[in-house]
N, C-alpha and C. Protein backbone atom coordinates (compact mmCIF):
# COMPACT_ATOMS: atom_id res chain seq x y z
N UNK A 1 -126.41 23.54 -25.30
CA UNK A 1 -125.84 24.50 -24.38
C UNK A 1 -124.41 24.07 -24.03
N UNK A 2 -123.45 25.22 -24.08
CA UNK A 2 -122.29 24.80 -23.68
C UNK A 2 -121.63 24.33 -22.28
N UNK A 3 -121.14 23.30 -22.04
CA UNK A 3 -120.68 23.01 -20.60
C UNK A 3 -120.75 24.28 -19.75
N UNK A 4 -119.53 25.63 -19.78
CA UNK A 4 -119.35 26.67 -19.14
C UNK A 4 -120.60 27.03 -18.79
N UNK A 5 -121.49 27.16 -19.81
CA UNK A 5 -122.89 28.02 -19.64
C UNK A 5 -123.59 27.30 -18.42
N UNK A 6 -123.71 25.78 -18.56
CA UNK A 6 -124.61 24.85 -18.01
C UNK A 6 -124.22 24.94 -16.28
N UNK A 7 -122.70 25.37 -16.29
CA UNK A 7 -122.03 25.68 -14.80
C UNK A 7 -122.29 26.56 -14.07
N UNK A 8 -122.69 27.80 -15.17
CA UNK A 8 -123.04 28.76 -14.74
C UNK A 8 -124.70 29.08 -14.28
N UNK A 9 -125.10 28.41 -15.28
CA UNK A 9 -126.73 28.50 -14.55
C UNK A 9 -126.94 27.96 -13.73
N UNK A 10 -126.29 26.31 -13.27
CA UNK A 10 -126.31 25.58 -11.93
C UNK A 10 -125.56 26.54 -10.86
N UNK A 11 -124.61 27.43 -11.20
CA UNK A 11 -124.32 27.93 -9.91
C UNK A 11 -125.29 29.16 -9.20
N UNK A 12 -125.79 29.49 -10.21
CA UNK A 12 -126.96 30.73 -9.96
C UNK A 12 -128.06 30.80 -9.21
N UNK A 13 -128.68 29.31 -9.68
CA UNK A 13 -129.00 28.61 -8.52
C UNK A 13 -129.02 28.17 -7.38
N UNK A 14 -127.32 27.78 -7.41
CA UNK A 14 -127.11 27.59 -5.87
C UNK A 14 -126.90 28.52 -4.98
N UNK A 15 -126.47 29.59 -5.79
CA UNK A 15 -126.32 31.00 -4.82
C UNK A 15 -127.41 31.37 -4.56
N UNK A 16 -128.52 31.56 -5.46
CA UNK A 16 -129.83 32.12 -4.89
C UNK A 16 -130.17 31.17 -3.46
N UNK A 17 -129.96 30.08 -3.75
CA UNK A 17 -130.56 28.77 -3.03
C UNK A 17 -129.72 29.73 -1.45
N UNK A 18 -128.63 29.18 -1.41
CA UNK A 18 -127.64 29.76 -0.34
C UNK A 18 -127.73 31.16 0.30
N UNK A 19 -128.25 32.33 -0.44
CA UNK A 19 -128.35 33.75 -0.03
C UNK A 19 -129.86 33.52 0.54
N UNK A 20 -130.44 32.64 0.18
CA UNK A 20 -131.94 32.71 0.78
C UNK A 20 -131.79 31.64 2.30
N UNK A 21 -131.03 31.25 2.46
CA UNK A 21 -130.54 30.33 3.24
C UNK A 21 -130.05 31.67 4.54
N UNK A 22 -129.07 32.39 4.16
CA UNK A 22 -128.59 33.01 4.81
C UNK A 22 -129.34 34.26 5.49
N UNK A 23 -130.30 34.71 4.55
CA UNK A 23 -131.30 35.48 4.90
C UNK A 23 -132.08 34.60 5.68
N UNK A 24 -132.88 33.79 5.80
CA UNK A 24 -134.18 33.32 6.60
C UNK A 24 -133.03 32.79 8.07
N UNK A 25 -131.80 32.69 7.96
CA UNK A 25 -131.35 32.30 9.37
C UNK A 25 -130.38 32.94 9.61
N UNK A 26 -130.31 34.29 9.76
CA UNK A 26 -129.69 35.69 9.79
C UNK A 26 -128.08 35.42 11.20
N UNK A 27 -128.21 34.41 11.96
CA UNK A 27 -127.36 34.44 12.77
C UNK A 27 -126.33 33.53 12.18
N UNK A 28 -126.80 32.36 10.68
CA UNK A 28 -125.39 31.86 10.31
C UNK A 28 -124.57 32.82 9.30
N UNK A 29 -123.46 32.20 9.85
CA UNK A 29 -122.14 33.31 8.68
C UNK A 29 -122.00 32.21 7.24
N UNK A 30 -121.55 32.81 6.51
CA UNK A 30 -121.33 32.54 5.42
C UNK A 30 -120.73 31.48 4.99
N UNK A 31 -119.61 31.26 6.05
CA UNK A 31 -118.80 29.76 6.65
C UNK A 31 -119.65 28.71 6.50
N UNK A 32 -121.18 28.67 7.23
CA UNK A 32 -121.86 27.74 6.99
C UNK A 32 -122.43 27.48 6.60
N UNK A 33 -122.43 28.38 5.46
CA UNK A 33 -123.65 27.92 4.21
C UNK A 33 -122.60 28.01 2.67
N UNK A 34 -122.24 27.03 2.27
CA UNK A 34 -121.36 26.70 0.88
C UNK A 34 -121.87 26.42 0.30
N UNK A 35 -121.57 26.67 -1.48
CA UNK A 35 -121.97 25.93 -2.76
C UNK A 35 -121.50 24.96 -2.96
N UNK A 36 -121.52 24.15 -3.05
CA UNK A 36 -121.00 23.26 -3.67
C UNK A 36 -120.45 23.01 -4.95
N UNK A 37 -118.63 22.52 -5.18
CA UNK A 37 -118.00 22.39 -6.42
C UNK A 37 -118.75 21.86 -7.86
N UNK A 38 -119.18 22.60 -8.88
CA UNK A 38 -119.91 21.17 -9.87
C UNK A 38 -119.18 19.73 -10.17
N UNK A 39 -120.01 18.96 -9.96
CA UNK A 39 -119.30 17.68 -9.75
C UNK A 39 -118.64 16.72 -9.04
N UNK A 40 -119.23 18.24 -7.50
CA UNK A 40 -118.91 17.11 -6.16
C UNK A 40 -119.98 16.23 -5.98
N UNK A 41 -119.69 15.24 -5.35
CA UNK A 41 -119.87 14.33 -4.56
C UNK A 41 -121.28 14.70 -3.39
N UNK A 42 -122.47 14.71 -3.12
CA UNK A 42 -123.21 14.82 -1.97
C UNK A 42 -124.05 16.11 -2.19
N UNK A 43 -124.68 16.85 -1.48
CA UNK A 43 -125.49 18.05 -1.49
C UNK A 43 -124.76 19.40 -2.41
N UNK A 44 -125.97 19.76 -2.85
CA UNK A 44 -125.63 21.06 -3.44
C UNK A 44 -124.99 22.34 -3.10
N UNK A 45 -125.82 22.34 -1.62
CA UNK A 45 -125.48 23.66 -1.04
C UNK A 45 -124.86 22.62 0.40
N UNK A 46 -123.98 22.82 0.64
CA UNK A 46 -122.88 22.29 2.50
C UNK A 46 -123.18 23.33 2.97
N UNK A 47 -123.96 22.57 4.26
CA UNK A 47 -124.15 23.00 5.58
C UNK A 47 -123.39 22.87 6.76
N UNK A 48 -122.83 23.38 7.33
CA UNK A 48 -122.04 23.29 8.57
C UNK A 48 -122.61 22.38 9.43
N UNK A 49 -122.41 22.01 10.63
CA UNK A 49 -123.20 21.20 11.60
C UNK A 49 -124.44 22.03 12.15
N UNK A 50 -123.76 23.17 13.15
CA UNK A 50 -124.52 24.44 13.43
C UNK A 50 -125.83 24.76 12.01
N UNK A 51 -125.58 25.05 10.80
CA UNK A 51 -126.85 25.03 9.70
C UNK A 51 -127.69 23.66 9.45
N UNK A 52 -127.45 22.67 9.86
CA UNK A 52 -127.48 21.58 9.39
C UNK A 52 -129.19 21.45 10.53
N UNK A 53 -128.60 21.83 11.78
CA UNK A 53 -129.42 21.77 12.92
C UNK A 53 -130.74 22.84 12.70
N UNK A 54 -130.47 23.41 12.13
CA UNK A 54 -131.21 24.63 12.02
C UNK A 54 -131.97 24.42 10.69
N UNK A 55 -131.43 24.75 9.57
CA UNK A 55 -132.19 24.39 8.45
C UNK A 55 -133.12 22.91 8.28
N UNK A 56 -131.97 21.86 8.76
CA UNK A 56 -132.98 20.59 8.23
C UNK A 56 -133.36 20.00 7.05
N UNK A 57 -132.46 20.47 5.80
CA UNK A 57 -132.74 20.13 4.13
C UNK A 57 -131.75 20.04 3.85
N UNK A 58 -131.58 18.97 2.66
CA UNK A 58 -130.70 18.46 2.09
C UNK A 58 -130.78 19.17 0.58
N UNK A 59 -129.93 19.99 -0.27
CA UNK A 59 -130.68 20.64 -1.07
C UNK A 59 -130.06 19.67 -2.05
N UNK A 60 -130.51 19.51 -2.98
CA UNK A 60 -130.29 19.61 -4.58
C UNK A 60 -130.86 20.47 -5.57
N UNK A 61 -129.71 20.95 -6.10
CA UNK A 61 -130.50 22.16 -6.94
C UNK A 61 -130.56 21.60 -8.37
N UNK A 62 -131.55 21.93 -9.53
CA UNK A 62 -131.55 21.77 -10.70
C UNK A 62 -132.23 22.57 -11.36
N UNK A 63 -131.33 23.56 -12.15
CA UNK A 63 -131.92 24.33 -13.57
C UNK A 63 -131.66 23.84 -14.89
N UNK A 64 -132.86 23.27 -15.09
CA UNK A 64 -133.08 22.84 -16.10
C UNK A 64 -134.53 23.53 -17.03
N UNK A 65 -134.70 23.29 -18.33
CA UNK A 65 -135.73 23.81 -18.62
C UNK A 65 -136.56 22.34 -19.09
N UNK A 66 -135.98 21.44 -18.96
CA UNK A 66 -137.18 20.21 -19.24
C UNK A 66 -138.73 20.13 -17.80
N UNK A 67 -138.21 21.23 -16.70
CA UNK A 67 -139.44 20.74 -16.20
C UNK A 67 -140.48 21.49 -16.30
N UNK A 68 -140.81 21.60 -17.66
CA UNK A 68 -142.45 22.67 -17.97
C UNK A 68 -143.07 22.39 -17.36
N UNK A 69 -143.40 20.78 -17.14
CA UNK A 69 -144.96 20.43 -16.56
C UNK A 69 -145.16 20.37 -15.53
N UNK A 70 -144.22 20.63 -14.52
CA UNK A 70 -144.29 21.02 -13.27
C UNK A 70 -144.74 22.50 -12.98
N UNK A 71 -144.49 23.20 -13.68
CA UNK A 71 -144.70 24.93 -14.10
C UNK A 71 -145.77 24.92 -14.09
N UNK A 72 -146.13 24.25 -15.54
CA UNK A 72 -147.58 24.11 -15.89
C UNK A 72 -148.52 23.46 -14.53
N UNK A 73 -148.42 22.66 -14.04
CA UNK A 73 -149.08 22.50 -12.40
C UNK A 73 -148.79 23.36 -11.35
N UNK A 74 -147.87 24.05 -11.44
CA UNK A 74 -148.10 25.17 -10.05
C UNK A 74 -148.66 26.21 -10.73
N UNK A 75 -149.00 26.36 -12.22
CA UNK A 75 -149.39 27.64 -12.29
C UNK A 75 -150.93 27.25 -12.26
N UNK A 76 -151.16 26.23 -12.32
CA UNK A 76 -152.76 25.61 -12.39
C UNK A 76 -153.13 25.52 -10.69
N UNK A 77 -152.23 25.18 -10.07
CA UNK A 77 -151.70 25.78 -8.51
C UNK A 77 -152.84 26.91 -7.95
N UNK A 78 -152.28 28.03 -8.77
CA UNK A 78 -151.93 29.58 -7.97
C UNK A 78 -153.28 30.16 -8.81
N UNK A 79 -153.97 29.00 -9.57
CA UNK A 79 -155.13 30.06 -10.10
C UNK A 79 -156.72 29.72 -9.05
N UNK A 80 -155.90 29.36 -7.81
CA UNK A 80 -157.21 29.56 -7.24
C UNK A 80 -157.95 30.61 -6.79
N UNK A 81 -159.07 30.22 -6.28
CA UNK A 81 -159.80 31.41 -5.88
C UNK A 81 -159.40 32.36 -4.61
N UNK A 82 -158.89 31.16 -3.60
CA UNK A 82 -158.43 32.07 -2.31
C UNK A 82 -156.69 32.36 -2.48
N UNK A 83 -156.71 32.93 -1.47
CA UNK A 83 -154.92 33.74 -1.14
C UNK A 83 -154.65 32.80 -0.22
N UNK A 84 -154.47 31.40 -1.05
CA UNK A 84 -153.76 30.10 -0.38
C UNK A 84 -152.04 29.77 -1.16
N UNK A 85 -151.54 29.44 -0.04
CA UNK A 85 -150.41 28.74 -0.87
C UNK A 85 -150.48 27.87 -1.97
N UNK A 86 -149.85 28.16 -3.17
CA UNK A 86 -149.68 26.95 -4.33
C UNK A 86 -148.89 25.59 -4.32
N UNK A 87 -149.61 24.46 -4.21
CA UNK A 87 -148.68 23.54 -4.10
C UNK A 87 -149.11 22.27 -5.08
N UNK A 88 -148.17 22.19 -5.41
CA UNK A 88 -148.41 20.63 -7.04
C UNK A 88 -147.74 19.43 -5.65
N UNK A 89 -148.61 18.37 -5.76
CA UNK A 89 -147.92 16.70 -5.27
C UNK A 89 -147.84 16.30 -6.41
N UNK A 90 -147.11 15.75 -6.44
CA UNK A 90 -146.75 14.57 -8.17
C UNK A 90 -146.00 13.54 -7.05
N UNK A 91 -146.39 12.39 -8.28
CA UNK A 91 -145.70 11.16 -7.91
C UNK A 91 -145.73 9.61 -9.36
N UNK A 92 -144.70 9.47 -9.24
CA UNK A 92 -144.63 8.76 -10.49
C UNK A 92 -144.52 6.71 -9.47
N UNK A 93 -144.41 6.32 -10.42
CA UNK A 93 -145.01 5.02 -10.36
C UNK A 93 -144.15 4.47 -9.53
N UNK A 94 -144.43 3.18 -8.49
CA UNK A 94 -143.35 3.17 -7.43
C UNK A 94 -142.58 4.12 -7.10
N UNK A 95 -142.66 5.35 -6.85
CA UNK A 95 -141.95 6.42 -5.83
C UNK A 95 -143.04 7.02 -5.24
N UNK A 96 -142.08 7.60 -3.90
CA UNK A 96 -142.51 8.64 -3.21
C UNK A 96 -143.21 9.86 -3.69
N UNK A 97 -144.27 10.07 -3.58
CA UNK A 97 -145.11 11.67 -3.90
C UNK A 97 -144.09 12.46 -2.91
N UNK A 98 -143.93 13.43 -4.27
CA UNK A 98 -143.15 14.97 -3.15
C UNK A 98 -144.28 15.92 -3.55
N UNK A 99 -143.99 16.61 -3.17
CA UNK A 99 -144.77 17.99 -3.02
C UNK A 99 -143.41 19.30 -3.22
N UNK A 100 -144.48 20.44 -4.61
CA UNK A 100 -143.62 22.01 -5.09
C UNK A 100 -144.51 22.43 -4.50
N UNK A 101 -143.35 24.08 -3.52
CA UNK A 101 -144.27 25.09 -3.42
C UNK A 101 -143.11 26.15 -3.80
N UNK A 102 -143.26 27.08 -3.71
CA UNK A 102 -142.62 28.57 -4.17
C UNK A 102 -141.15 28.44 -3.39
N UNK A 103 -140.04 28.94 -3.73
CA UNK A 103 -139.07 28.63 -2.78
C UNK A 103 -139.05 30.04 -1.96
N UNK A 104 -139.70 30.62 -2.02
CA UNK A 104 -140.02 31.97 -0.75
C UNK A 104 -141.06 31.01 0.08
N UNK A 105 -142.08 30.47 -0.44
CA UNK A 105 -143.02 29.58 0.78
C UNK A 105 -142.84 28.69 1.11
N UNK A 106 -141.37 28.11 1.03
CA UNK A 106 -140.95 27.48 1.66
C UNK A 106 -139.66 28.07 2.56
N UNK A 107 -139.37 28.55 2.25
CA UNK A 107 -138.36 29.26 3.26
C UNK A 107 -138.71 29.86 4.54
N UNK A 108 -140.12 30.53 4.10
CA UNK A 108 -141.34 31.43 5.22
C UNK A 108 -141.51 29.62 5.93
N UNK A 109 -141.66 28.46 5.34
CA UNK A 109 -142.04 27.73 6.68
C UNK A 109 -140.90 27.43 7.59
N UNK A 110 -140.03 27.01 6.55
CA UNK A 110 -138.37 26.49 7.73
C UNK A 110 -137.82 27.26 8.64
N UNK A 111 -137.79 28.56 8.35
CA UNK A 111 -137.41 29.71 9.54
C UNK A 111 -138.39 29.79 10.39
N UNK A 112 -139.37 29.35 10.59
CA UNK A 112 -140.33 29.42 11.68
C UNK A 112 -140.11 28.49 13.01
């Protein structure tokens, strides 16, 4: 994939990331929710102080297509029986277990 391209799908990302940002906390302006340059330095999406207080996440964004098998576990996720949220924990050897859920079901929790 060509550099340009690879800029462009990381930024697509971050805008979705950022417009969903701006939607679930309808009183920040646009001022305080930024993309970030490719190849800066620190978080993906800059938060103002005012968003910072409010949101509470540090984002890093990554589109990539190496993470099938994470796919492949939330879709093994979402084939349950009840109308529960889907969520994969993974954790690799000496690290922290994180936890995927949908980035709409997670957004539905942080604005709350």
């Amino acid at each position: 994939m060509k550099i340009a391209s690879k800029k462009r799908k990381s930024a697509l990302l971050q805008n979705l990331v950022r417009d969903k940002i701006l939607k679930s906390f309808p009183h920040l302006k646009k001022k305080d929710v930024l993309c970030a340059s490719t190849g800066e330095n620190g978080p993906d999406i800059v938060l103002s102080k005012t968003a910072r207080k409010l949101v509470g996440v540090n984002f890093e964004c990554k589109n990539q297509q190496k993470m099938k098998t994470v796919y492949d576990w939330y879709r093994q996720a979402s084939k349950g029986q009840h109308k529960m949220t889907p969520a994969v924990v993974c954790k690799m050897n000496t690290r922290q277990p994180l936890v995927v859920i949908d980035l709409d079901d997670f957004f539905d929790l942080i604005k709350e």
